[in-house]
C-alpha atoms as a PDB file:
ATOM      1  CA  UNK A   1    -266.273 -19.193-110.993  1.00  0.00           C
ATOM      2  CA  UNK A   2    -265.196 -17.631-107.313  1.00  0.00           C
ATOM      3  CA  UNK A   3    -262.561 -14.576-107.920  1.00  0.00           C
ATOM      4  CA  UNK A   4    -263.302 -14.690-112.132  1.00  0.00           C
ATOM      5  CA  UNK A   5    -265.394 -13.137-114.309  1.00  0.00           C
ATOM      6  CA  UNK A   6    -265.387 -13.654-118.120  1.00  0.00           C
ATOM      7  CA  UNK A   7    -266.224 -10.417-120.475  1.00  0.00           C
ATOM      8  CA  UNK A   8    -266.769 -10.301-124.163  1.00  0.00           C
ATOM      9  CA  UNK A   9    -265.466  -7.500-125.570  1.00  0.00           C
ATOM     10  CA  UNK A  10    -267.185  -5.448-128.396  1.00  0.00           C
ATOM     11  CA  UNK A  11    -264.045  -3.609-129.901  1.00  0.00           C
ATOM     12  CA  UNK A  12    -266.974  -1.776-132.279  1.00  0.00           C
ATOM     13  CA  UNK A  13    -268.810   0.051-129.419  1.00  0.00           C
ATOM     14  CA  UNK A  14    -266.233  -0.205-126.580  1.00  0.00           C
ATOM     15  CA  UNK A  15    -268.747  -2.185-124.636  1.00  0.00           C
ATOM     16  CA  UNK A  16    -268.022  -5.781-122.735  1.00  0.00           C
ATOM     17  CA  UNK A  17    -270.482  -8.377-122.179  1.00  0.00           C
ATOM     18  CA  UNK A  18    -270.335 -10.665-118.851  1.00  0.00           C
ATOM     19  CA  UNK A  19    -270.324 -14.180-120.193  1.00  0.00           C
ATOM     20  CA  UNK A  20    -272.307 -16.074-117.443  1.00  0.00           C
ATOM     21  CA  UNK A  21    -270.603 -19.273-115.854  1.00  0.00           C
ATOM     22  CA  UNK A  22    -272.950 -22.136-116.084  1.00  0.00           C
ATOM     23  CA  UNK A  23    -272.911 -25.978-114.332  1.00  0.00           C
ATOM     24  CA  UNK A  24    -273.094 -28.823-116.933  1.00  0.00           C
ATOM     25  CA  UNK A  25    -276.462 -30.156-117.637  1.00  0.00           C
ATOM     26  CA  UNK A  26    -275.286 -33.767-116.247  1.00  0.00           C
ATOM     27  CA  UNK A  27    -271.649 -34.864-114.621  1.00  0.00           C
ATOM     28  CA  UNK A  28    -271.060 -36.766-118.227  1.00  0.00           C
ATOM     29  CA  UNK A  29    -271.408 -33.932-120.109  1.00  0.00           C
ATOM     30  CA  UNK A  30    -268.127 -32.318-118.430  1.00  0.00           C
ATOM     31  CA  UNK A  31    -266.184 -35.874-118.303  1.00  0.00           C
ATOM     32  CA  UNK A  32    -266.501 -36.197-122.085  1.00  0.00           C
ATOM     33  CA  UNK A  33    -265.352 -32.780-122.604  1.00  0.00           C
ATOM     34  CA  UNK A  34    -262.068 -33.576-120.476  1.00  0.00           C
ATOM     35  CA  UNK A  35    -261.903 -37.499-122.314  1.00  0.00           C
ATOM     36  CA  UNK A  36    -262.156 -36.408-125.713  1.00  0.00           C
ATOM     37  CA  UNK A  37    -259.288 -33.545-125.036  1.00  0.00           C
ATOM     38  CA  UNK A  38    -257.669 -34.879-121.996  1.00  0.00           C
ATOM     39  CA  UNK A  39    -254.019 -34.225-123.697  1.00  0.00           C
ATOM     40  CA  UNK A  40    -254.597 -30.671-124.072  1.00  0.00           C
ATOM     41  CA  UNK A  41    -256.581 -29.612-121.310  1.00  0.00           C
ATOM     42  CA  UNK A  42    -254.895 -32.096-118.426  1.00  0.00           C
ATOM     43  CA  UNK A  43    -251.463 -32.914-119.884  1.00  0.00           C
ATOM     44  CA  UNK A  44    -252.420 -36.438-119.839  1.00  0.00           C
ATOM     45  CA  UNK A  45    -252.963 -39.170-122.102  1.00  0.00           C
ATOM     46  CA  UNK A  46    -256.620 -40.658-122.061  1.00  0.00           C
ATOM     47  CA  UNK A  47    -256.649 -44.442-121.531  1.00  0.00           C
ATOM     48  CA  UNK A  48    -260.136 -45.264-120.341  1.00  0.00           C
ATOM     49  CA  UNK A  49    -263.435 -44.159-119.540  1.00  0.00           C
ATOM     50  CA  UNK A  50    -265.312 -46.025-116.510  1.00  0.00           C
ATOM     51  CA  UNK A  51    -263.006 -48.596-116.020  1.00  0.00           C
ATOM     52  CA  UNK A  52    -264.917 -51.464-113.996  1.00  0.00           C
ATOM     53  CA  UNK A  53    -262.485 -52.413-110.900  1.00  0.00           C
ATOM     54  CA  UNK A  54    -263.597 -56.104-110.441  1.00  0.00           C
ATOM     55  CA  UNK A  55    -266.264 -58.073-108.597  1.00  0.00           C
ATOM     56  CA  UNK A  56    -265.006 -57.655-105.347  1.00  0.00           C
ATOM     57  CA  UNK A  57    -263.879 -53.776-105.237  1.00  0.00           C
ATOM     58  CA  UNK A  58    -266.673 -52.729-107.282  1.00  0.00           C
ATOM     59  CA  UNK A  59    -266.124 -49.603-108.063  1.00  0.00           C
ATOM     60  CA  UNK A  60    -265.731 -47.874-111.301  1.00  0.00           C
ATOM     61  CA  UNK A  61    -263.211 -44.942-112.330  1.00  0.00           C
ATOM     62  CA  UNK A  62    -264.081 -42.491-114.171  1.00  0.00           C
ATOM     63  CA  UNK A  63    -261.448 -41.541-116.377  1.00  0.00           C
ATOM     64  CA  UNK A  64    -257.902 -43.494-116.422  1.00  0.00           C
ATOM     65  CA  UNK A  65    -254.872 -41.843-118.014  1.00  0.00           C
ATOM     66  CA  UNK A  66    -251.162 -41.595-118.366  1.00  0.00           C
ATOM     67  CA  UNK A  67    -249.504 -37.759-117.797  1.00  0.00           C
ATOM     68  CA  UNK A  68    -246.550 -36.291-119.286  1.00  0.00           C
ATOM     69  CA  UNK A  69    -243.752 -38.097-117.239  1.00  0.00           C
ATOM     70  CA  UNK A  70    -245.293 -41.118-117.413  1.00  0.00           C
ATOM     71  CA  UNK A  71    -247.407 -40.904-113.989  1.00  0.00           C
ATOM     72  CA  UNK A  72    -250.664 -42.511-114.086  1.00  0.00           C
ATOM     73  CA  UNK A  73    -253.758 -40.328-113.673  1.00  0.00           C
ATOM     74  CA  UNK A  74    -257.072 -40.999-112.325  1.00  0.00           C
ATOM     75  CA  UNK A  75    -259.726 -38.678-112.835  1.00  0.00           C
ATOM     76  CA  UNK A  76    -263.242 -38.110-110.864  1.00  0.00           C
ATOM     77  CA  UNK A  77    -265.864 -35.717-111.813  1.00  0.00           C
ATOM     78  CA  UNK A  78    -268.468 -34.216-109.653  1.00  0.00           C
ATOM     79  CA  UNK A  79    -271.042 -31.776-111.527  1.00  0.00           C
ATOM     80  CA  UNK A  80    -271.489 -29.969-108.317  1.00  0.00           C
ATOM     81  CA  UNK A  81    -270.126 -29.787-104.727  1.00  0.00           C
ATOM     82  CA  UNK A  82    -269.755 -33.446-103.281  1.00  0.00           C
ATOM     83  CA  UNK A  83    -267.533 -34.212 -99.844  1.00  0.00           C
ATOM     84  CA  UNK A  84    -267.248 -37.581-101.036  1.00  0.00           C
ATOM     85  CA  UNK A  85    -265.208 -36.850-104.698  1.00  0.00           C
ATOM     86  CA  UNK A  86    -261.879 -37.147-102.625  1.00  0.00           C
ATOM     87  CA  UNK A  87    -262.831 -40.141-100.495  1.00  0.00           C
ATOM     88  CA  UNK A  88    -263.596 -41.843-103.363  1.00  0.00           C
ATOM     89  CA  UNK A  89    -260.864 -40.968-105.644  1.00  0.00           C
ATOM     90  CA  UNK A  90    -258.168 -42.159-102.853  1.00  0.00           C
ATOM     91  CA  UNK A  91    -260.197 -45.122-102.771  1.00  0.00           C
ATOM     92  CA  UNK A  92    -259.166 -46.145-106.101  1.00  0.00           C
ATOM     93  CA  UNK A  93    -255.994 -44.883-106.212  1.00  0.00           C
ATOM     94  CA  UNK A  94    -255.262 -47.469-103.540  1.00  0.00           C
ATOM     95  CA  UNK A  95    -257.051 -49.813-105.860  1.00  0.00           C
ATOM     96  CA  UNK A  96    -254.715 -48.463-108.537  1.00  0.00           C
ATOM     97  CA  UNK A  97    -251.436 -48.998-106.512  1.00  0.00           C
ATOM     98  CA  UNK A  98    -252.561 -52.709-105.574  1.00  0.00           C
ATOM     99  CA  UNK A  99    -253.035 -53.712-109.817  1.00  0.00           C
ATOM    100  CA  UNK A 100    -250.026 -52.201-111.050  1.00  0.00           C
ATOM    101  CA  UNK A 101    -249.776 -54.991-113.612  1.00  0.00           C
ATOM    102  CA  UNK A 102    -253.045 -54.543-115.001  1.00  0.00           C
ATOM    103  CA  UNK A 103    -252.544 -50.615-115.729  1.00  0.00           C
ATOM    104  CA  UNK A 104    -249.606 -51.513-117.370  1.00  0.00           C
ATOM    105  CA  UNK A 105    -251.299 -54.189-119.592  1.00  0.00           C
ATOM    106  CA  UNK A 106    -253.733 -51.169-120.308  1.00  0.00           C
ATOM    107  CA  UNK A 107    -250.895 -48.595-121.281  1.00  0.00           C
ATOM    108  CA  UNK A 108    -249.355 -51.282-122.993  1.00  0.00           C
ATOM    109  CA  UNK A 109    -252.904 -51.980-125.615  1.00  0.00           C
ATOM    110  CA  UNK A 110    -253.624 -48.152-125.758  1.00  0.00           C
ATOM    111  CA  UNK A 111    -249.531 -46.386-125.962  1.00  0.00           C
ATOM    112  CA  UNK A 112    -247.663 -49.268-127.099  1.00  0.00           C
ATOM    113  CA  UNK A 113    -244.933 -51.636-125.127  1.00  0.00           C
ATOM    114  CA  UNK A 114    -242.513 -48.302-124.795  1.00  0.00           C
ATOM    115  CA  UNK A 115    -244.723 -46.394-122.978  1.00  0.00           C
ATOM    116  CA  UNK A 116    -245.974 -49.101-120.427  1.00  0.00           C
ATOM    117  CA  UNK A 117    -242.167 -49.951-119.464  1.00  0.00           C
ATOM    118  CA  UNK A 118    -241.610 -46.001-118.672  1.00  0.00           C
ATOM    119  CA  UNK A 119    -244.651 -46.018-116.251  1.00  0.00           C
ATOM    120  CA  UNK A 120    -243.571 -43.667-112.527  1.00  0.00           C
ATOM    121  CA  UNK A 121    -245.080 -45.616-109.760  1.00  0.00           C
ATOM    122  CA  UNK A 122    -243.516 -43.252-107.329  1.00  0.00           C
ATOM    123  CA  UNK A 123    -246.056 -40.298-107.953  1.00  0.00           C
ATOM    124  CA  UNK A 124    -249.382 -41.610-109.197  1.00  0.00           C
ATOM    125  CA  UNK A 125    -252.363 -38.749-109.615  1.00  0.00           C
ATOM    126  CA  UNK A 126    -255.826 -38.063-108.804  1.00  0.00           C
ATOM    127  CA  UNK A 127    -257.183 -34.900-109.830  1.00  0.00           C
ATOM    128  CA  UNK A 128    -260.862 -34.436-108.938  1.00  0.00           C
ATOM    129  CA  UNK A 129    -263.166 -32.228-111.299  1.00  0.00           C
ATOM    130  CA  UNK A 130    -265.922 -30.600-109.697  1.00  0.00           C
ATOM    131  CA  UNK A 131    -268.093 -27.342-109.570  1.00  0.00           C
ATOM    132  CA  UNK A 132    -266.544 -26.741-106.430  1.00  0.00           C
ATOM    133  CA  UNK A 133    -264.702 -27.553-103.004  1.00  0.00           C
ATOM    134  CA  UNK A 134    -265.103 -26.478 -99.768  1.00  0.00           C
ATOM    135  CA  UNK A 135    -262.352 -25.198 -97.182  1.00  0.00           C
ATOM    136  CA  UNK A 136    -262.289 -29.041 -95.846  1.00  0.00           C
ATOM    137  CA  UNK A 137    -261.495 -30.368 -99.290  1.00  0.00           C
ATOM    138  CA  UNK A 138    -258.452 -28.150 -99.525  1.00  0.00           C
ATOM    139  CA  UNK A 139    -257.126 -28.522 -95.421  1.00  0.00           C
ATOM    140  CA  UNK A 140    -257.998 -32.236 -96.460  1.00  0.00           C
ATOM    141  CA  UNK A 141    -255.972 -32.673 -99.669  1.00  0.00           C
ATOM    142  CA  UNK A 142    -252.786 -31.396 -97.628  1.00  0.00           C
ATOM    143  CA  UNK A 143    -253.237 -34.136 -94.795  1.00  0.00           C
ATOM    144  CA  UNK A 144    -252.542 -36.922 -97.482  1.00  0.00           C
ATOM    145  CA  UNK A 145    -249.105 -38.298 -99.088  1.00  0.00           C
ATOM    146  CA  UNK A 146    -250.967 -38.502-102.216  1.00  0.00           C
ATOM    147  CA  UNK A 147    -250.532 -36.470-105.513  1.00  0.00           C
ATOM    148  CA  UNK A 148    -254.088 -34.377-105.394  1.00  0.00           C
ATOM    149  CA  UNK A 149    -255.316 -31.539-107.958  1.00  0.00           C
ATOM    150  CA  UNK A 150    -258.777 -30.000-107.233  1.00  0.00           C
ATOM    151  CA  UNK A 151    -260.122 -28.085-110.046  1.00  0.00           C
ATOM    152  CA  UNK A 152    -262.847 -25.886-110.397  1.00  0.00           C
ATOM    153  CA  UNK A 153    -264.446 -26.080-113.468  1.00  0.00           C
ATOM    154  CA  UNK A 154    -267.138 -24.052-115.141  1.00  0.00           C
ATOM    155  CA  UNK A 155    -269.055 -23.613-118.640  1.00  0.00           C
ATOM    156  CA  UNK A 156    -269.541 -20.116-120.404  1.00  0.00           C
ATOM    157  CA  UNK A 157    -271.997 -19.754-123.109  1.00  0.00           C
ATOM    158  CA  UNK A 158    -272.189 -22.340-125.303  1.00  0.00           C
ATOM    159  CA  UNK A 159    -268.164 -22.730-126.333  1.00  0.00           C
ATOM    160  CA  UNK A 160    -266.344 -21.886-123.219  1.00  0.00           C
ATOM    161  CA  UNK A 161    -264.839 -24.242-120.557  1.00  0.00           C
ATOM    162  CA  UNK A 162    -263.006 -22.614-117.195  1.00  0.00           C
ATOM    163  CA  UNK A 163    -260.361 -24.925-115.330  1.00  0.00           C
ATOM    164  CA  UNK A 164    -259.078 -23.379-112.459  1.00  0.00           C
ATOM    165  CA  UNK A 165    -256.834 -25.107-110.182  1.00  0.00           C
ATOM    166  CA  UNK A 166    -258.082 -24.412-106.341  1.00  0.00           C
ATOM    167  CA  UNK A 167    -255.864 -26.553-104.750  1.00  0.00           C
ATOM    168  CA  UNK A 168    -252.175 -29.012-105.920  1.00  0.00           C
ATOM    169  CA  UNK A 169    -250.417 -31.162-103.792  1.00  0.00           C
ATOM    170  CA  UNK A 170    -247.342 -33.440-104.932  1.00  0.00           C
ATOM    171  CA  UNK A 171    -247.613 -36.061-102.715  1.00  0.00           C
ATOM    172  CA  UNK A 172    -243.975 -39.038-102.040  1.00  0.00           C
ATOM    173  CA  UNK A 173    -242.000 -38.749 -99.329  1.00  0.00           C
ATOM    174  CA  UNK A 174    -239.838 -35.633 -98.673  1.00  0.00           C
ATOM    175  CA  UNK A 175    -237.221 -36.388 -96.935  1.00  0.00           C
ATOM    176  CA  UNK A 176    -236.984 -39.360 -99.528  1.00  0.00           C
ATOM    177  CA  UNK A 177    -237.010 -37.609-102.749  1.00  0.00           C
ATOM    178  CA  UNK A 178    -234.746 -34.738-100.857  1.00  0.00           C
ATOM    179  CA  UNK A 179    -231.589 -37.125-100.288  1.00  0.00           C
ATOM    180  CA  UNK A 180    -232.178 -38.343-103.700  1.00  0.00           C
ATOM    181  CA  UNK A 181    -231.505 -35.065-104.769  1.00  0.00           C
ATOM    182  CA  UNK A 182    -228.791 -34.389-102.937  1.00  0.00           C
ATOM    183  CA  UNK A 183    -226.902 -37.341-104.149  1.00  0.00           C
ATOM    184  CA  UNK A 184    -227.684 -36.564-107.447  1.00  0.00           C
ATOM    185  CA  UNK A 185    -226.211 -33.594-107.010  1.00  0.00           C
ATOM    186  CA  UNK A 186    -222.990 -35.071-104.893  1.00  0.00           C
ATOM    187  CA  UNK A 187    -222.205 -37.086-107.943  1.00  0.00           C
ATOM    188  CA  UNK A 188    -222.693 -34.336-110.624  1.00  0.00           C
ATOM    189  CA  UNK A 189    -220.789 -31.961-108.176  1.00  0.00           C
ATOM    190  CA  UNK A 190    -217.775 -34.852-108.382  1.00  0.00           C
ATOM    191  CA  UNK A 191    -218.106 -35.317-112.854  1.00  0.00           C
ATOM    192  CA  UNK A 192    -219.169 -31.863-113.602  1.00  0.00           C
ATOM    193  CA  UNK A 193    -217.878 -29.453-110.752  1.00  0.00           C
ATOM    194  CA  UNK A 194    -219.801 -27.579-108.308  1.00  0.00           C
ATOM    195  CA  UNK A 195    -220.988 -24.238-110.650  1.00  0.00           C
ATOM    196  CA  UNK A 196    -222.995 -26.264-112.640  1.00  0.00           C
ATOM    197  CA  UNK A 197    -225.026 -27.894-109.725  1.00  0.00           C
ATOM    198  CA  UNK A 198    -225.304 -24.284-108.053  1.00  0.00           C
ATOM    199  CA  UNK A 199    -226.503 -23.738-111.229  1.00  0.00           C
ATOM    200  CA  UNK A 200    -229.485 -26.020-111.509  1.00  0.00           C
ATOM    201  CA  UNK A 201    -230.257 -25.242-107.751  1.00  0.00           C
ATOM    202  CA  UNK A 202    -230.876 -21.632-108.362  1.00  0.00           C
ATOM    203  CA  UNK A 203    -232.926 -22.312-111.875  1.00  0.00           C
ATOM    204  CA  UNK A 204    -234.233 -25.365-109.559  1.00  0.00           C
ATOM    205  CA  UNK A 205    -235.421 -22.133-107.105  1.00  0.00           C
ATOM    206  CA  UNK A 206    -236.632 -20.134-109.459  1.00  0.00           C
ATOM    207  CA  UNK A 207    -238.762 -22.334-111.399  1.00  0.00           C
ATOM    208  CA  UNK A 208    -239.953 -23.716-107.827  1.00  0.00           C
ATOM    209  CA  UNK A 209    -241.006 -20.583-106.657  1.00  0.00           C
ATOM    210  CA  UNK A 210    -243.049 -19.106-109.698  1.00  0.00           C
ATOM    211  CA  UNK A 211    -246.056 -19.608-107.815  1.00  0.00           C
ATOM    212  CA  UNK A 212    -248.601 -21.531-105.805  1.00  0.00           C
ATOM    213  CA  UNK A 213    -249.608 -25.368-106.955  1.00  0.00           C
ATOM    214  CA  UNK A 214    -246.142 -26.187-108.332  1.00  0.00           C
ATOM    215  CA  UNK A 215    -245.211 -29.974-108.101  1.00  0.00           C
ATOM    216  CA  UNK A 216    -241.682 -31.402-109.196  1.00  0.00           C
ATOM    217  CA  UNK A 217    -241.753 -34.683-110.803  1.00  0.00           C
ATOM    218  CA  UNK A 218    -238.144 -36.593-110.554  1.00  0.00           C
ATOM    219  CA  UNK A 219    -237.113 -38.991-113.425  1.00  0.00           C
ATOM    220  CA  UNK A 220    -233.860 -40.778-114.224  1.00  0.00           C
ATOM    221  CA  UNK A 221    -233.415 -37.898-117.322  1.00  0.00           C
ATOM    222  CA  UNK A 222    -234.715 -34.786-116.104  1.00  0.00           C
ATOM    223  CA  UNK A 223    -236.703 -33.014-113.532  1.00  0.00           C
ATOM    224  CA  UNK A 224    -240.285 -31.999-114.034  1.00  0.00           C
ATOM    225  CA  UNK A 225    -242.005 -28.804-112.405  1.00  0.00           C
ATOM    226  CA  UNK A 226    -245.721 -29.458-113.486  1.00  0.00           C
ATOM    227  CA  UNK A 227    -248.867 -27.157-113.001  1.00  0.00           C
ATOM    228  CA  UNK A 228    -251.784 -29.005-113.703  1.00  0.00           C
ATOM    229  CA  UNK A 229    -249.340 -29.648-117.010  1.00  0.00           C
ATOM    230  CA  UNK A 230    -245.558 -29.781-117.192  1.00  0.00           C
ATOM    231  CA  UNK A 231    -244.432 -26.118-117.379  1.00  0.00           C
ATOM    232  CA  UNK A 232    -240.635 -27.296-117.801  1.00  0.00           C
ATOM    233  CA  UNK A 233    -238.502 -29.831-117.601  1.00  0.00           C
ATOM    234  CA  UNK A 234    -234.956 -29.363-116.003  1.00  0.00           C
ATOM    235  CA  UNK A 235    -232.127 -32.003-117.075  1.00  0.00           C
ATOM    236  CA  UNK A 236    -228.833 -33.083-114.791  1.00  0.00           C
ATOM    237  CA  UNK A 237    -226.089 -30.797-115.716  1.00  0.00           C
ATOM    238  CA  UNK A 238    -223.472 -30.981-118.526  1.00  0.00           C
ATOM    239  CA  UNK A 239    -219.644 -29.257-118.129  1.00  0.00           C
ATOM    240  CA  UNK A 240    -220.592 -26.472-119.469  1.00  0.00           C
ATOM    241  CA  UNK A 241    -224.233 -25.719-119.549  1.00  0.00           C
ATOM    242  CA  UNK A 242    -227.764 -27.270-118.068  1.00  0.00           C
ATOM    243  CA  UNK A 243    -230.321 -27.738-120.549  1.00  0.00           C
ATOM    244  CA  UNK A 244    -234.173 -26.381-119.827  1.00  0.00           C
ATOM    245  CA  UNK A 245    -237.291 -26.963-122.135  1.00  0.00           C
ATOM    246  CA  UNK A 246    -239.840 -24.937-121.792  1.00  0.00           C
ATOM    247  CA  UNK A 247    -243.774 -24.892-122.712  1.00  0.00           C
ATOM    248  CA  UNK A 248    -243.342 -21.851-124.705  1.00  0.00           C
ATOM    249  CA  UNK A 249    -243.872 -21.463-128.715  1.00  0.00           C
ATOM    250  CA  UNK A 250    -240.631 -20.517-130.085  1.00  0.00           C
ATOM    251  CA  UNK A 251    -242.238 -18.734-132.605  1.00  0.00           C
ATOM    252  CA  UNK A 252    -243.593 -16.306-130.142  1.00  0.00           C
ATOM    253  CA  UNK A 253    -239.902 -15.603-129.092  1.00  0.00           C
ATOM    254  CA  UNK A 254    -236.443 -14.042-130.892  1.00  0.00           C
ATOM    255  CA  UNK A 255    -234.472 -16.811-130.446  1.00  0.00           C
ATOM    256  CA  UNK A 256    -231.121 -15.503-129.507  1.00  0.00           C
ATOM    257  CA  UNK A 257    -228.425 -18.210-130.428  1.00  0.00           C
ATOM    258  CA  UNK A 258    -226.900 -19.955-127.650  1.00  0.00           C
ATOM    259  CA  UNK A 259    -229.661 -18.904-124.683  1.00  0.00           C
ATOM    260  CA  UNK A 260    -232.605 -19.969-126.636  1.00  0.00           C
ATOM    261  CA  UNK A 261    -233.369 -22.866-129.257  1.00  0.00           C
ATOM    262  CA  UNK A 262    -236.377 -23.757-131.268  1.00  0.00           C
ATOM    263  CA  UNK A 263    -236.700 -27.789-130.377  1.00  0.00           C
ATOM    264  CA  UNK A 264    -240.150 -28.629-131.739  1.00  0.00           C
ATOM    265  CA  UNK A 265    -239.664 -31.936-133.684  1.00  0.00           C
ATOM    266  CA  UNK A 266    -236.346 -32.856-132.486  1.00  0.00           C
ATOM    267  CA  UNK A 267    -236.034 -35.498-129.751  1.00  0.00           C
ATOM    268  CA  UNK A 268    -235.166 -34.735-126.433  1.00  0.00           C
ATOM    269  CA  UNK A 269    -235.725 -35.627-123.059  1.00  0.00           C
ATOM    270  CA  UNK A 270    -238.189 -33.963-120.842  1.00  0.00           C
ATOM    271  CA  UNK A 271    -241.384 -31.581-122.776  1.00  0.00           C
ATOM    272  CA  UNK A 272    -241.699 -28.499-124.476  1.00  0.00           C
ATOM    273  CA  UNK A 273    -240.189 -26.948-127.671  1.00  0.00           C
ATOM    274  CA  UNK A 274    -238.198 -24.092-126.088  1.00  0.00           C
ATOM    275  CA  UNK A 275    -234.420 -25.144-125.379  1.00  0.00           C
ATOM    276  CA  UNK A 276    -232.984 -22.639-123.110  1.00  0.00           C
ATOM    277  CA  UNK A 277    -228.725 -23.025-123.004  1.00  0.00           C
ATOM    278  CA  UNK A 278    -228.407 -22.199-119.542  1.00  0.00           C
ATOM    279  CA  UNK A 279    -225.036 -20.576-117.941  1.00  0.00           C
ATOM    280  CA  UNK A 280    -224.776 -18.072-114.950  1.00  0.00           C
ATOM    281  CA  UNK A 281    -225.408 -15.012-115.650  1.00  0.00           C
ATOM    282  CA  UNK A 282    -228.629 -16.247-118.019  1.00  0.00           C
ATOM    283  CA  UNK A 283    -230.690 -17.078-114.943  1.00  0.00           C
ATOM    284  CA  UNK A 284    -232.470 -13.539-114.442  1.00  0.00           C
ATOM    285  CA  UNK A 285    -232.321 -13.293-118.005  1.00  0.00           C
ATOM    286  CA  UNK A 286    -234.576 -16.033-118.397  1.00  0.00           C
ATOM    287  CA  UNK A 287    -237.334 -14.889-115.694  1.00  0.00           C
ATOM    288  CA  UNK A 288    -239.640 -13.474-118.609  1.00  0.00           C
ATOM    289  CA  UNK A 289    -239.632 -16.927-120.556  1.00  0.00           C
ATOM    290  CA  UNK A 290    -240.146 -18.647-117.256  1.00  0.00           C
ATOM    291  CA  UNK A 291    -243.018 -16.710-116.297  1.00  0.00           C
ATOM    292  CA  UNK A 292    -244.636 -17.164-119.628  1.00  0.00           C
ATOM    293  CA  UNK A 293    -244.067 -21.287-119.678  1.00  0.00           C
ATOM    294  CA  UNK A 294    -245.459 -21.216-115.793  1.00  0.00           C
ATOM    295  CA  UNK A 295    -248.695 -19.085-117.591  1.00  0.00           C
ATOM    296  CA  UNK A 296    -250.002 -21.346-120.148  1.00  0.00           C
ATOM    297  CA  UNK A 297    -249.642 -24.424-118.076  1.00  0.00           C
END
């Protein structure tokens, strides 16, 4: 994989072993991998596998699924380089937007009747799977309004599978989703005073700015900043406090009561099991916990 090398480490002898990358045997081989643990690796929900588009598109995708906020996710595989993997993938993601009734009827016999009423047409996904992608690709994912993930994927030995993200773009309009947030905030500003909204713009900042590849995902309950995964999930503000979960395990934390919460099991809006009880002067205080959540996603 470009810029990564994997090493086994022999604590014994103080020796390390290069692992060497290899390319799947077939494309199949790496599109079951991602199927059978879609949830895990993708943050997505696996619906189908080569799902036939009809007589007259004729095309078929190669993995359908449903992500964290309720987004629907295509996924196309490539074992090596292929210009084409984006082309195509747009291609059925128009396909996708045009039979919007017909996914649903899909999440609705795989998830159940909750899930396919909770669907977000406003930021559908493709993320493309290949060995690799080219400088095009990337200038080329940028030039669409389109949700795009390109990931580089590679094997190691006989156990190991690399994901790297090489390029993320969260597609919708801007200006759009902007003024939606800044009537959101208007009216929270008016109910819950203005701290609290300076509040959720600076953990809003923050969370934005962890890194490259960081896409927000609006819903009517919180606000998603995803990875390839949902890192955390940001909800409207409260009098007194704004609530943020994070991907983190809470037992790999002290929980300190009131900043931090162990939420795993309890219902909630948004994902992860970290509840962070946000006021002021916890913002830089949370930067640690932050960084760690942005990490494993």
């Amino acid at each position: 994989m470009v810029g990564l090398k994997l090493f086994r480490t022999d604590t014994t002898k103080s020796g390390v072993t290069e692992v060497t990358p290899r390319l799947a045997e077939v494309e199949a081989d790496v599109q079951g991998l991602v199927e059978a643990h879609m949830e895990t690796l993708l943050g997505a929900r696996f619906l189908a596998s080569e799902y036939g588009t009809g007589p007259v598109h004729g095309g078929r995708i190669d993995s359908l699924g449903l992500d964290e906020n309720g987004s629907p996710v295509i996924v196309e595989y490539k074992r090596g380089v292929d210009a084409g993997v984006i082309n195509q993938g747009l291609f059925y993601l128009a396909w996708l937007m045009d039979h919007r009734a017909e996914f649903e009827q899909l999440v609705r016999d795989r998830l159940g009747v909750t899930a396919a009423s909770q669907v977000l047409w406003s930021g559908p996904r493709l993320i493309c799977i290949a060995r690799d992608f080219t400088r095009y690709d990337v200038h080329a994912v940028r030039e669409h309004r389109r949700s795009i993930d390109l990931v580089r994927y590679r094997l190691f030995g006989s156990d190991l599978l690399g994901l790297e993200t090489v390029a993320s773009v969260s597609g919708g309009m801007q200006v759009a989703r902007r003024a939606r947030r800044q009537a959101v905030a208007r009216a929270a500003a008016d109910v819950q005073g203005a701290s609290m909204v300076e509040l959720a713009n600076a953990v809003d900042e923050a969370l934005f700015g962890l890194g490259d590849g960081v896409n927000r995902v609006e819903r009517k309950t919180y606000r998603a900043y995803q990875r390839l995964r949902n890192f955390a999930c940001l909800c409207p503000p409260q009098r007194s406090k704004l609530l943020v979960y994070l991907k983190v395990d809470p037992q790999d934390v002290d929980l300190v009561p009131g900043f931090t919460r162990d939420v795993s099991g309890l219902g909630h809006h948004g994902t992860g099991d970290l509840e962070q009880l946000r006021t002021p002067r916890d913002v830089e205080r949370a930067q640690d916990l932050f960084r760690a959540s942005y990490a494993a996603a």
